[in-house]
PDB file of N, CA and C in Angstrom:
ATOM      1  N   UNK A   1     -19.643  20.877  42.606  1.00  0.00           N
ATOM      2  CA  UNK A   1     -20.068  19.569  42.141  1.00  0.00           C
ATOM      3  C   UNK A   1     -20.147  19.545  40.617  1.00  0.00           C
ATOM      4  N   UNK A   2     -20.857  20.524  40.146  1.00  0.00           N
ATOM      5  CA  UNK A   2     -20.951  20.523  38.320  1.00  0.00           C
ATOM      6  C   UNK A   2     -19.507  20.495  37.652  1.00  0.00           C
ATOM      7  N   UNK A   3     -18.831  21.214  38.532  1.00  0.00           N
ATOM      8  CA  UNK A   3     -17.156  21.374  37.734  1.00  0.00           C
ATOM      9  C   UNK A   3     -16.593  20.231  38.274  1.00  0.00           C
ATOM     10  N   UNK A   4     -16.338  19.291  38.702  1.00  0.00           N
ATOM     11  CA  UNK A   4     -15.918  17.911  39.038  1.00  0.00           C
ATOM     12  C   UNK A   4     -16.901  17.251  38.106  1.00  0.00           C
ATOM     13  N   UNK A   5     -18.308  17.053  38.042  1.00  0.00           N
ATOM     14  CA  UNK A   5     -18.793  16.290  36.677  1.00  0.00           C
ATOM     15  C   UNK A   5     -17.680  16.708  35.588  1.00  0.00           C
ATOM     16  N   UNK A   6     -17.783  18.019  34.645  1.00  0.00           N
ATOM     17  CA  UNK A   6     -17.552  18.284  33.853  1.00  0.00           C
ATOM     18  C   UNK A   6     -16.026  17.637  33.566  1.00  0.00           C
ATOM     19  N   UNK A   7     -15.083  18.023  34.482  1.00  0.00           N
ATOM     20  CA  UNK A   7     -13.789  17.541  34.745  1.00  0.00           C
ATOM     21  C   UNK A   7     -13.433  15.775  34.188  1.00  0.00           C
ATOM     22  N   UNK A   8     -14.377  15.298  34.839  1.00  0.00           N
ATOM     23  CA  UNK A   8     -14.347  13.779  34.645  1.00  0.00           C
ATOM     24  C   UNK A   8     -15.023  13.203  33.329  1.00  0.00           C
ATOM     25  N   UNK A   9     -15.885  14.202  32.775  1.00  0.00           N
ATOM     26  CA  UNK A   9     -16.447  14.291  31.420  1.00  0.00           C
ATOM     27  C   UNK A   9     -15.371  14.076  30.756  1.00  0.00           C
ATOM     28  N   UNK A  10     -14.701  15.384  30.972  1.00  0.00           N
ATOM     29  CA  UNK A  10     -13.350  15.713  29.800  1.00  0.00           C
ATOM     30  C   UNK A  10     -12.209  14.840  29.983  1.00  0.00           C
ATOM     31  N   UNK A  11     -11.793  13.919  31.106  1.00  0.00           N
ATOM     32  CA  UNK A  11     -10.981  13.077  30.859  1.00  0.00           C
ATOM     33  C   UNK A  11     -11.181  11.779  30.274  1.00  0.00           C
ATOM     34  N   UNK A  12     -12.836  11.445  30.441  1.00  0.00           N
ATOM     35  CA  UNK A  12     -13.324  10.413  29.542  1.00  0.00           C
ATOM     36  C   UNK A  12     -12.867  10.611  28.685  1.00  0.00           C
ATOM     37  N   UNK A  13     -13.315  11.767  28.189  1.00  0.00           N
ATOM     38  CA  UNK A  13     -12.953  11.518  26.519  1.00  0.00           C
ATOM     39  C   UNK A  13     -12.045  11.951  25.822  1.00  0.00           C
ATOM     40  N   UNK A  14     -11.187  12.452  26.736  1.00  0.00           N
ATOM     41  CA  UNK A  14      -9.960  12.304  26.341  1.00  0.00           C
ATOM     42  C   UNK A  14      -9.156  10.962  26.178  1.00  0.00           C
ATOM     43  N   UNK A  15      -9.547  10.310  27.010  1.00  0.00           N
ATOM     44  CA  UNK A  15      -8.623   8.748  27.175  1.00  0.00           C
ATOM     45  C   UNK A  15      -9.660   7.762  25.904  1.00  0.00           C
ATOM     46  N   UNK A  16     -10.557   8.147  25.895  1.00  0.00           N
ATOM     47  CA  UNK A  16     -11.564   7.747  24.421  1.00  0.00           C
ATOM     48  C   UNK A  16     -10.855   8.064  23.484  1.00  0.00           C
ATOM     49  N   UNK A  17     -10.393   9.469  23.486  1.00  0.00           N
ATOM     50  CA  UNK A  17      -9.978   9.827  22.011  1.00  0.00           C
ATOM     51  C   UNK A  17      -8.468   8.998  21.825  1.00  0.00           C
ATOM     52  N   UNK A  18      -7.329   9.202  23.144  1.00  0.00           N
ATOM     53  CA  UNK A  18      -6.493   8.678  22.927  1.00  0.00           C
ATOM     54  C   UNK A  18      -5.783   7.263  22.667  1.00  0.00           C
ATOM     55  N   UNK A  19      -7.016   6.320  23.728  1.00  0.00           N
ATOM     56  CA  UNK A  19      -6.874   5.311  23.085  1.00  0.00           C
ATOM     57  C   UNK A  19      -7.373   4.404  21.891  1.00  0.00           C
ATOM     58  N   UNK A  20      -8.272   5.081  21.089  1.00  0.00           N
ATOM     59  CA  UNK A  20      -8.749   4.781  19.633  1.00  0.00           C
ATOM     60  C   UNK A  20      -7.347   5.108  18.536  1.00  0.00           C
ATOM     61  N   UNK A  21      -6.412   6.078  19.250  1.00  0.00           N
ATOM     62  CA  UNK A  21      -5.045   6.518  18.530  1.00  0.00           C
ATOM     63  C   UNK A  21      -4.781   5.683  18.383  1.00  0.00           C
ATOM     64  N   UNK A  22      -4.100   5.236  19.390  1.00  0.00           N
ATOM     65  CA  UNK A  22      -3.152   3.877  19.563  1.00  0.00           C
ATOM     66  C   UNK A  22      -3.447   2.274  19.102  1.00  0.00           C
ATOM     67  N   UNK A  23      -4.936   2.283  18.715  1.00  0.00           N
ATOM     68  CA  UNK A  23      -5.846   1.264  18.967  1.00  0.00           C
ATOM     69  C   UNK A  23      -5.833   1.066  17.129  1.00  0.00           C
ATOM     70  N   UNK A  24      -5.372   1.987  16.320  1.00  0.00           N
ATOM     71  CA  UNK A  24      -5.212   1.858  15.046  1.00  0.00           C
ATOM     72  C   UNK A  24      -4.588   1.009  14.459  1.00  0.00           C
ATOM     73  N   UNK A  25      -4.537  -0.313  13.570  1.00  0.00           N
ATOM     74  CA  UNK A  25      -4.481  -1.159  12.464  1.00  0.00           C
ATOM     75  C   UNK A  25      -3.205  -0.506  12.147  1.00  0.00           C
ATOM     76  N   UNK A  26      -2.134  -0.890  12.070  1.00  0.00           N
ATOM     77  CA  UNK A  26      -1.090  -0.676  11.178  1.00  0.00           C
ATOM     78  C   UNK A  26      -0.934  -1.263   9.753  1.00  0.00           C
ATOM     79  N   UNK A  27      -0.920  -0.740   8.505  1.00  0.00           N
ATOM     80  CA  UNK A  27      -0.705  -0.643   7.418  1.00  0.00           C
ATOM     81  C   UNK A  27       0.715  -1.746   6.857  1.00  0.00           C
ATOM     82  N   UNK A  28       0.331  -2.873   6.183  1.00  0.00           N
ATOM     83  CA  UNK A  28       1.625  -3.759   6.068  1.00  0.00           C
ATOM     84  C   UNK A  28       2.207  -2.707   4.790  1.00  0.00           C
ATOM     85  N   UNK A  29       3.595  -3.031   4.493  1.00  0.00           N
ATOM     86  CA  UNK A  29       3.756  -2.597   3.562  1.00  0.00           C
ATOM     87  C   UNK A  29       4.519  -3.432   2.594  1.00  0.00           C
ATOM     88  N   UNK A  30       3.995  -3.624   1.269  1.00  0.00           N
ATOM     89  CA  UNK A  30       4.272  -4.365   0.236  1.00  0.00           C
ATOM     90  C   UNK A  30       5.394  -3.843  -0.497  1.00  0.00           C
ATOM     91  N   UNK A  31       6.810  -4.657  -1.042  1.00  0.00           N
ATOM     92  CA  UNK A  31       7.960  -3.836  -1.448  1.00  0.00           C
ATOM     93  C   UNK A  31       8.087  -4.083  -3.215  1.00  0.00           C
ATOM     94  N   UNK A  32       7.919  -3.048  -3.659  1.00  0.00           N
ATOM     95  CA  UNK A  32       8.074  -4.016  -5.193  1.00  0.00           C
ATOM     96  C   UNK A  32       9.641  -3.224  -5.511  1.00  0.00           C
ATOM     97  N   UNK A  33      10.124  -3.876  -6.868  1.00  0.00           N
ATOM     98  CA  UNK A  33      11.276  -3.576  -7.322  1.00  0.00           C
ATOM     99  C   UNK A  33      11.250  -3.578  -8.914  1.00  0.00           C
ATOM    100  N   UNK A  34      10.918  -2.775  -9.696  1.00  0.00           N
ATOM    101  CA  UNK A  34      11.333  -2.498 -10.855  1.00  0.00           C
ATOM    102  C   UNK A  34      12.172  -2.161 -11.994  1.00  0.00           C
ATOM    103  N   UNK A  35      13.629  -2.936 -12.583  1.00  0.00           N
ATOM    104  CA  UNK A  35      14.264  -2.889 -12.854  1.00  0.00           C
ATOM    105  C   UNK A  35      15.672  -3.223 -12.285  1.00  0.00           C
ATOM    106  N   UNK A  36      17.086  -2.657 -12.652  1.00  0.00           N
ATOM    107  CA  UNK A  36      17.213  -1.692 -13.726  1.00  0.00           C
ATOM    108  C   UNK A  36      17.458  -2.978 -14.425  1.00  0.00           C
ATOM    109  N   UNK A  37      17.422  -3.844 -14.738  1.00  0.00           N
ATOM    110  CA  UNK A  37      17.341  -5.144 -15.831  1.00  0.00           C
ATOM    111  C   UNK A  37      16.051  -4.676 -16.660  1.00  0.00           C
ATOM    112  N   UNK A  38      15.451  -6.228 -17.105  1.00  0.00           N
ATOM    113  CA  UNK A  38      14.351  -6.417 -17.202  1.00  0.00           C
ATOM    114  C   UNK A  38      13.619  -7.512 -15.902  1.00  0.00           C
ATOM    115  N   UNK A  39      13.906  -7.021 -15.272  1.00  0.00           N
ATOM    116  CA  UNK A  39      12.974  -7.552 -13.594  1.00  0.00           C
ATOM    117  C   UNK A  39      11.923  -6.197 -13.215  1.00  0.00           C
ATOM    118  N   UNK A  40      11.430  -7.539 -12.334  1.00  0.00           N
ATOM    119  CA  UNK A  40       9.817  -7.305 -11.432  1.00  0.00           C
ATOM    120  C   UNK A  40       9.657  -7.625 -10.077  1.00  0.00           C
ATOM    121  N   UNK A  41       9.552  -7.594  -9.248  1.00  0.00           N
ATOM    122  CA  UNK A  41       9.092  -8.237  -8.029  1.00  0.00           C
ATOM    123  C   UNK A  41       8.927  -7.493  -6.940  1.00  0.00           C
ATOM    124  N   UNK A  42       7.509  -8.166  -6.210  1.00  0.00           N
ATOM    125  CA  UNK A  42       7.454  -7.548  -5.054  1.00  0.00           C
ATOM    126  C   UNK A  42       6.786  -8.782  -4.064  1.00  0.00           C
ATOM    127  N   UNK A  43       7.230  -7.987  -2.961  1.00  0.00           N
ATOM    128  CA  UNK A  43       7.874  -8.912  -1.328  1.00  0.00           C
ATOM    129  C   UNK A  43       6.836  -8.526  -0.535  1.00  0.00           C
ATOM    130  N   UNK A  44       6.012  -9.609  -0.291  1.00  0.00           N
ATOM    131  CA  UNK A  44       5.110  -9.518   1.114  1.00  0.00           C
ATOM    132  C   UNK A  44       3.790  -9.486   0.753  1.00  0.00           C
ATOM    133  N   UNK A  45       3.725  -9.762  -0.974  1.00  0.00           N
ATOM    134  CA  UNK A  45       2.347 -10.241  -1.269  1.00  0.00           C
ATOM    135  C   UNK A  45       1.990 -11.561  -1.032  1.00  0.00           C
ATOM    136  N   UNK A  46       2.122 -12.131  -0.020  1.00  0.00           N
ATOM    137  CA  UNK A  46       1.421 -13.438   0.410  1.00  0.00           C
ATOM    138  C   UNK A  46       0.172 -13.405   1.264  1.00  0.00           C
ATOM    139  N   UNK A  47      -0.628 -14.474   1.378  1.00  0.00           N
ATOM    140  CA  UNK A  47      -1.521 -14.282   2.466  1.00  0.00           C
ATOM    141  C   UNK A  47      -2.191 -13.303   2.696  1.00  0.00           C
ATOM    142  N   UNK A  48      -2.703 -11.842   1.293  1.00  0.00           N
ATOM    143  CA  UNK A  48      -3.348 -10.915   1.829  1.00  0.00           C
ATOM    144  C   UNK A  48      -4.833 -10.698   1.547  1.00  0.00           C
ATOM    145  N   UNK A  49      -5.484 -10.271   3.206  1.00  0.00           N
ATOM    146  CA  UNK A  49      -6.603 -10.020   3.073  1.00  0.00           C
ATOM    147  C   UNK A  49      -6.667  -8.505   2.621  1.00  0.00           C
ATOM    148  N   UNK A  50      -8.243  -8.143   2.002  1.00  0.00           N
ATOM    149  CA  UNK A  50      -8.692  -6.980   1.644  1.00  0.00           C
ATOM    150  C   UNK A  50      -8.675  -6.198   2.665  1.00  0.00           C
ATOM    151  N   UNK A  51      -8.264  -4.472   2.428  1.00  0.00           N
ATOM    152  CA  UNK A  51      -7.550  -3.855   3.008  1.00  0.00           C
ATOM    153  C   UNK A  51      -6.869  -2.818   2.171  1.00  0.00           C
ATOM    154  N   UNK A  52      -6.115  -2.336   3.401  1.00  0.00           N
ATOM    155  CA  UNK A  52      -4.959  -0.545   2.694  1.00  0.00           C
ATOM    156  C   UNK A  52      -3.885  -1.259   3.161  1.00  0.00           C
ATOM    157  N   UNK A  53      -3.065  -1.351   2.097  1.00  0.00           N
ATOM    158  CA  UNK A  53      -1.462  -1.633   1.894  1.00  0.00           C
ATOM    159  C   UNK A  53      -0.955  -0.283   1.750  1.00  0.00           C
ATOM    160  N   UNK A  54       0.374  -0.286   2.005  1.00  0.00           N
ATOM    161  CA  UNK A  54       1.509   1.057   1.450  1.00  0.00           C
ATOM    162  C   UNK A  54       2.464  -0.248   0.799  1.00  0.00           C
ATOM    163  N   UNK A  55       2.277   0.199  -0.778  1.00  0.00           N
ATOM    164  CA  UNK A  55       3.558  -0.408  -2.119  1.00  0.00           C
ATOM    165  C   UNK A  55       4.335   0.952  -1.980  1.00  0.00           C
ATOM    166  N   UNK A  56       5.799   0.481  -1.629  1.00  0.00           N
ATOM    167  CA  UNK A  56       6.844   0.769  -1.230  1.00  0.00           C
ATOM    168  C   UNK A  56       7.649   0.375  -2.690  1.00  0.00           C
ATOM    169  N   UNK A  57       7.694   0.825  -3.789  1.00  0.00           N
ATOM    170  CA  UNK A  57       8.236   0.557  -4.895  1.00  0.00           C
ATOM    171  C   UNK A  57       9.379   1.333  -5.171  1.00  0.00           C
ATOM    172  N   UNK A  58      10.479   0.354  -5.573  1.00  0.00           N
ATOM    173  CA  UNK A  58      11.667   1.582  -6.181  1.00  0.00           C
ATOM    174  C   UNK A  58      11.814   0.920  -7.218  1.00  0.00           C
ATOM    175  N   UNK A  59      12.001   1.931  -7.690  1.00  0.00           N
ATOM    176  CA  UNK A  59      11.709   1.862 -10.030  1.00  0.00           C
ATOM    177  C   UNK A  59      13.314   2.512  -9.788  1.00  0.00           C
ATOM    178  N   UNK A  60      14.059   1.382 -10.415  1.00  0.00           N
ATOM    179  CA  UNK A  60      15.499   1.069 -10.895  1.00  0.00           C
ATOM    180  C   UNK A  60      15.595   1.702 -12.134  1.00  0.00           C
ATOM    181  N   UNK A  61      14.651   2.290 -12.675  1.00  0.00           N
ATOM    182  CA  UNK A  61      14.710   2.573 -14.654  1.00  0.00           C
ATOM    183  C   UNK A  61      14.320   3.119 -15.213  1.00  0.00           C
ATOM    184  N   UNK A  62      14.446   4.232 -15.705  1.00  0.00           N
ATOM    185  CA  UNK A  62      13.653   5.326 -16.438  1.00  0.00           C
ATOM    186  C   UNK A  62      12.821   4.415 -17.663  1.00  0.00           C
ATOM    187  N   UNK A  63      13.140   3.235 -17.895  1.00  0.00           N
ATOM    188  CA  UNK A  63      12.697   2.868 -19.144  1.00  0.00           C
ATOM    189  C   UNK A  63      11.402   2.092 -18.681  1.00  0.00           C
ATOM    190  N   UNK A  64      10.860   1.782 -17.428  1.00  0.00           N
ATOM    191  CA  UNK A  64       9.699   0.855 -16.596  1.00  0.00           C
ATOM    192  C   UNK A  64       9.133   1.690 -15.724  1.00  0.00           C
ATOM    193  N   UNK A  65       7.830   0.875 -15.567  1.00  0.00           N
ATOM    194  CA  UNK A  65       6.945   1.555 -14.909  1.00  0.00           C
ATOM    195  C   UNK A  65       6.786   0.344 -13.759  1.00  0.00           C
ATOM    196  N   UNK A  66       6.006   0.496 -12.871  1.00  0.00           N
ATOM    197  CA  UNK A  66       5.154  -0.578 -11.563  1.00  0.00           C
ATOM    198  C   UNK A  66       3.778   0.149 -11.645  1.00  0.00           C
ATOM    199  N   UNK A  67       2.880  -0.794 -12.003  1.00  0.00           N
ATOM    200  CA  UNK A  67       1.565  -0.926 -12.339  1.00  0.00           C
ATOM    201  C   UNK A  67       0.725  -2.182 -11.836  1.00  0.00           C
ATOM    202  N   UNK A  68      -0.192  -1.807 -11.507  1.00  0.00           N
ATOM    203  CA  UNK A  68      -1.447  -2.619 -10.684  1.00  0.00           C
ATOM    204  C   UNK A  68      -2.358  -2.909 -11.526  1.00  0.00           C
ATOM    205  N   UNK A  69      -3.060  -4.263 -11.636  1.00  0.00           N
ATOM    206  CA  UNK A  69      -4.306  -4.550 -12.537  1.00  0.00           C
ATOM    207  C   UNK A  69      -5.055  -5.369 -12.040  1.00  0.00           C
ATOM    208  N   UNK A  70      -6.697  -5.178 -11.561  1.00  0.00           N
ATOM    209  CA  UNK A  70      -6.838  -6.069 -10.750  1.00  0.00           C
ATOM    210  C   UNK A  70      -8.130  -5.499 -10.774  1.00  0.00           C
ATOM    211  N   UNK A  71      -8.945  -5.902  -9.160  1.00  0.00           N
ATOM    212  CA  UNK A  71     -10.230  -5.169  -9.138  1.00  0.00           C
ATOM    213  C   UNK A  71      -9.861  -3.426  -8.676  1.00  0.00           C
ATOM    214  N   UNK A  72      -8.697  -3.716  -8.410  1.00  0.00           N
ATOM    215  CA  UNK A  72      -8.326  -1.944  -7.864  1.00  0.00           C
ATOM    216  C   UNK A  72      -7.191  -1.972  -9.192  1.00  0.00           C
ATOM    217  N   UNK A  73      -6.397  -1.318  -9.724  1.00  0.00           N
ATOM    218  CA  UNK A  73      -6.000  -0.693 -10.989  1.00  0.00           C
ATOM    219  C   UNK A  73      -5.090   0.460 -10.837  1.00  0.00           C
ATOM    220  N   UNK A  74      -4.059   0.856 -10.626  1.00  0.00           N
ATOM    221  CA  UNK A  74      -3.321   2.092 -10.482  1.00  0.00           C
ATOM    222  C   UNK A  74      -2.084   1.816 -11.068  1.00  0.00           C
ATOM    223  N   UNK A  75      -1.374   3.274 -11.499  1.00  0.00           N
ATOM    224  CA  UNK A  75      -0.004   3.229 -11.663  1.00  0.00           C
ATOM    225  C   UNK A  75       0.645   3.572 -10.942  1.00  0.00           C
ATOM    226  N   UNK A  76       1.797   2.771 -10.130  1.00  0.00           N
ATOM    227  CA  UNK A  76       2.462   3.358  -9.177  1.00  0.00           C
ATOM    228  C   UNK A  76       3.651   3.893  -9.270  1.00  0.00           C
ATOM    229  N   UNK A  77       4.479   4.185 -10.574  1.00  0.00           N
ATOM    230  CA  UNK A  77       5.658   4.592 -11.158  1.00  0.00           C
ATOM    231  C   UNK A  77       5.119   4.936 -12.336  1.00  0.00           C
ATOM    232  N   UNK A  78       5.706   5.597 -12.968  1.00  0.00           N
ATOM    233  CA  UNK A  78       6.011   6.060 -14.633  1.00  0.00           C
ATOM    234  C   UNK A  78       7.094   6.090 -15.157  1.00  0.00           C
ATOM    235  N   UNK A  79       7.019   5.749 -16.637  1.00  0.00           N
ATOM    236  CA  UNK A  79       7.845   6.030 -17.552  1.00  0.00           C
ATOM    237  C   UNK A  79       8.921   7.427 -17.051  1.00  0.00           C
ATOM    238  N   UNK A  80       9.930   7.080 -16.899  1.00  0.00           N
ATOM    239  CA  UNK A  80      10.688   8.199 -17.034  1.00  0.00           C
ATOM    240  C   UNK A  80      11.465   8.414 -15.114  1.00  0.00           C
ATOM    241  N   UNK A  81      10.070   7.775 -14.160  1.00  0.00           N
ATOM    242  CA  UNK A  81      10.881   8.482 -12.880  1.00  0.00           C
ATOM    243  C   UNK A  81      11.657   7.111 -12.287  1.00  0.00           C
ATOM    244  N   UNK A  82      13.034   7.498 -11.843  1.00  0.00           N
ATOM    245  CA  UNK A  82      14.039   6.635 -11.206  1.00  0.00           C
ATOM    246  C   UNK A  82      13.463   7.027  -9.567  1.00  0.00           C
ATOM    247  N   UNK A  83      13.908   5.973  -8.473  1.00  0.00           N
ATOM    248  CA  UNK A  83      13.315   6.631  -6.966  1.00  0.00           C
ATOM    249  C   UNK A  83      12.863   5.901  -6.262  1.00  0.00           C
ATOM    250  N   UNK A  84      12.515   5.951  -5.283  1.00  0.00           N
ATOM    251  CA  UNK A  84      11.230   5.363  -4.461  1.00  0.00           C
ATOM    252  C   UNK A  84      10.506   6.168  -4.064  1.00  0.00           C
ATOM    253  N   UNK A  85       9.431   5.566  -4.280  1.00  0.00           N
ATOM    254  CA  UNK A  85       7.481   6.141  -4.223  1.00  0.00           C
ATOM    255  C   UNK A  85       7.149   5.485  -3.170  1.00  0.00           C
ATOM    256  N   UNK A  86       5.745   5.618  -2.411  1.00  0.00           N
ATOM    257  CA  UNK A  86       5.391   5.200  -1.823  1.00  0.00           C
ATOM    258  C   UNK A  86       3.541   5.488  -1.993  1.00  0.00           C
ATOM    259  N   UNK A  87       3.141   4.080  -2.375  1.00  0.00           N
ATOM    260  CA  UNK A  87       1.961   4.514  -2.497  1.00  0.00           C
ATOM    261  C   UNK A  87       0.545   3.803  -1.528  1.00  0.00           C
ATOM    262  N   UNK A  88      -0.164   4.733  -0.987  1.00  0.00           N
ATOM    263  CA  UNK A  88      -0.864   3.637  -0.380  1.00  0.00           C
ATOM    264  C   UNK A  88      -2.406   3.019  -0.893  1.00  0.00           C
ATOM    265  N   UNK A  89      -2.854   1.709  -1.301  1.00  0.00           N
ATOM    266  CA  UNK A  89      -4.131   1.469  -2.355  1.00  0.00           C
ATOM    267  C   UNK A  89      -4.497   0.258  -1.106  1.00  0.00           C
ATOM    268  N   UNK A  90      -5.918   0.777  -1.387  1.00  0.00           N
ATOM    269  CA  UNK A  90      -7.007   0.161  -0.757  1.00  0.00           C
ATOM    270  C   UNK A  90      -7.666  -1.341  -1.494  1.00  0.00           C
ATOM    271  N   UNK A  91      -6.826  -2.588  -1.359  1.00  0.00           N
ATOM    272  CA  UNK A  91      -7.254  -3.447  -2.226  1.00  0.00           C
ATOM    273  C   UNK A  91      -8.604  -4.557  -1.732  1.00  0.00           C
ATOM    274  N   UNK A  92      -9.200  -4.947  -2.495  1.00  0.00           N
ATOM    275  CA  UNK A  92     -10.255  -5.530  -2.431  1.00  0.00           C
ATOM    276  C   UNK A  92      -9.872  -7.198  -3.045  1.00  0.00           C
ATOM    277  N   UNK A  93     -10.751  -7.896  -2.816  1.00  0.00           N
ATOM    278  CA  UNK A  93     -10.551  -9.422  -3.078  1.00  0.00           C
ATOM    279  C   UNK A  93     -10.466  -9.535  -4.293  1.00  0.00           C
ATOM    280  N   UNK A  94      -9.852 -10.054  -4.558  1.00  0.00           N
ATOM    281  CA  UNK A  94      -9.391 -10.579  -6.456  1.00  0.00           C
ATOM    282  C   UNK A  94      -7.996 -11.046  -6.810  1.00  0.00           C
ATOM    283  N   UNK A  95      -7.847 -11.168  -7.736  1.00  0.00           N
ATOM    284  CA  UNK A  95      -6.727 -11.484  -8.394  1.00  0.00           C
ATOM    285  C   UNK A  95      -6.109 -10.090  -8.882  1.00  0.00           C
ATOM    286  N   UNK A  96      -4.612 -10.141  -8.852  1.00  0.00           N
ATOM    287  CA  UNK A  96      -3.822  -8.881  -9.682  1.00  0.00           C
ATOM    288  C   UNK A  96      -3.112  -9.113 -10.350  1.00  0.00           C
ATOM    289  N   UNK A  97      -2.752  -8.514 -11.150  1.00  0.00           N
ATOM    290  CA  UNK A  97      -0.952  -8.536 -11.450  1.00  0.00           C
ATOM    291  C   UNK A  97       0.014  -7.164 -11.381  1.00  0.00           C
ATOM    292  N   UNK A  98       0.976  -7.751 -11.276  1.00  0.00           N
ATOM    293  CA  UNK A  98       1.740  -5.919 -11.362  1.00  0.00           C
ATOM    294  C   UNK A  98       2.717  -5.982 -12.564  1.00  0.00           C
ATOM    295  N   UNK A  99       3.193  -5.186 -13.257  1.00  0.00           N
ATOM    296  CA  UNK A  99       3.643  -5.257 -14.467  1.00  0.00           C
ATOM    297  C   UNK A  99       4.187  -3.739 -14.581  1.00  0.00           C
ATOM    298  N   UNK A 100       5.044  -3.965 -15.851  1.00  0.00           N
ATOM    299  CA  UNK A 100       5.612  -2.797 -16.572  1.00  0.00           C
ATOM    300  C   UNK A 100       5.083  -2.976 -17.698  1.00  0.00           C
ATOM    301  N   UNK A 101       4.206  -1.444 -17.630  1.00  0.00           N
ATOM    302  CA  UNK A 101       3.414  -1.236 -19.528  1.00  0.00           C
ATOM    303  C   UNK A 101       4.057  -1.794 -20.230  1.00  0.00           C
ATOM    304  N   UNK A 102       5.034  -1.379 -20.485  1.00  0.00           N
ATOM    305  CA  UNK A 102       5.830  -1.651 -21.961  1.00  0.00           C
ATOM    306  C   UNK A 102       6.459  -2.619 -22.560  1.00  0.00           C
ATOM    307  N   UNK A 103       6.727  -3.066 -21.156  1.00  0.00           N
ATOM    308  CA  UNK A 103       7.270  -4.645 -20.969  1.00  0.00           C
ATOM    309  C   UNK A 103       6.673  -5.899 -20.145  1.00  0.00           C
ATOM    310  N   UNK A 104       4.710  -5.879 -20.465  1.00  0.00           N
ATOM    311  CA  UNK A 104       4.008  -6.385 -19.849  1.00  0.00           C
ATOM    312  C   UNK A 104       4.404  -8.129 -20.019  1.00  0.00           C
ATOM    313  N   UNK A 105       4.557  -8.169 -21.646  1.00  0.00           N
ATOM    314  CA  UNK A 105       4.983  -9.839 -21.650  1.00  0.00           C
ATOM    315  C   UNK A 105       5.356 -10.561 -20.581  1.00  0.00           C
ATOM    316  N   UNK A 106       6.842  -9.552 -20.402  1.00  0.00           N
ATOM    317  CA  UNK A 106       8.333 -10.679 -19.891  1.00  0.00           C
ATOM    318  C   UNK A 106       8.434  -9.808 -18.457  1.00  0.00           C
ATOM    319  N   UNK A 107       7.486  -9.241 -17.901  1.00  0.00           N
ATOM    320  CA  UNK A 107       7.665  -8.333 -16.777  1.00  0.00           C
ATOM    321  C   UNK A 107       6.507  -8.075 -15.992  1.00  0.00           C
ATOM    322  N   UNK A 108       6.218  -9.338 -15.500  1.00  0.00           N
ATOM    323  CA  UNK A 108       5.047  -9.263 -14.919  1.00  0.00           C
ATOM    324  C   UNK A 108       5.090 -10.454 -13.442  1.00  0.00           C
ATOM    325  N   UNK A 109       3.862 -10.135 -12.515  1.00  0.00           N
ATOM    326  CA  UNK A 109       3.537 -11.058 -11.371  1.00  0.00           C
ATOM    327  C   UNK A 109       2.137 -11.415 -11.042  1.00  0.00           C
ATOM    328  N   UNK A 110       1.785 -12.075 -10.091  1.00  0.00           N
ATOM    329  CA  UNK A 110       0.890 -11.937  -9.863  1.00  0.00           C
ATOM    330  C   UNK A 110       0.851 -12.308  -8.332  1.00  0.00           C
ATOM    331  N   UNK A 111      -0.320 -11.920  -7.465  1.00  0.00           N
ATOM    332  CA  UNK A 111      -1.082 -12.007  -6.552  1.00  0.00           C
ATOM    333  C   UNK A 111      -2.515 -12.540  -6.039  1.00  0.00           C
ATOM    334  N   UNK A 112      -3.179 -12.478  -5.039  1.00  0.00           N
ATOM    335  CA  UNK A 112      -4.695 -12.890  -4.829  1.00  0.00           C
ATOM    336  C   UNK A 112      -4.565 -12.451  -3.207  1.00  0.00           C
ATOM    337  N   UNK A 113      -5.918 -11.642  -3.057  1.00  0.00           N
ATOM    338  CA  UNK A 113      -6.408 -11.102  -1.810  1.00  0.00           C
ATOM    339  C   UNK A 113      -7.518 -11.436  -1.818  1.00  0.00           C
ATOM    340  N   UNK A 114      -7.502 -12.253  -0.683  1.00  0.00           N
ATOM    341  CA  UNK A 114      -8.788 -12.981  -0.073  1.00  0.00           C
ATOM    342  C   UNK A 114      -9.459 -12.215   1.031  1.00  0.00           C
TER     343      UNK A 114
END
């Protein structure tokens, strides 16, 4: 009798553990594009609530960066690397913009997460 409790213990929580797996929030992912011009843009910043995004950025240009400014703040490229990155940032409600340092003027966007 105790080893049939125990048994049925352990498949509880096994099917506990496994379906909290599956039961996980998938991560949208935001696409930006940096360069090789003087362009900016990124795809699928509409409509977002606060939350963990993955920016999916490919930096076209050793000469630009993709950069975040906002209530969250990161660099997601640098000076110098050509590629795609993939970064994932935990954003909070506010306003952003994303930009290239160097070419913040004429190379910039913006967003809002509600």
């Amino acid at each position: 009798m105790h080893k049939t409790v125990v048994a049925i213990l352990v498949v509880a929580v096994a099917l506990v553990i496994a379906s909290s797996a599956f039961s996980r929030p998938s991560v949208t992912t935001l696409n930006g594009t940096v360069g090789p011009g003087f362009t900016i843009s990124l795809k699928g910043a509409t409509n977002l609530k606060a939350g963990t995004y993955k920016f999916k950025i490919n930096d076209k240009s050793n000469i630009h960066n993709f950069a975040l400014k906002g209530p969250v703040s990161k660099q997601l490229t640098g000076i110098g690397f050509v590629g795609t990155k993939t970064v994932t940032v935990k954003l909070k409600k506010g306003k952003y913009t994303y930009y290239c340092a160097p070419h913040a003027s004429q190379m910039k966007g913006t967003f809002t997460v509600k």
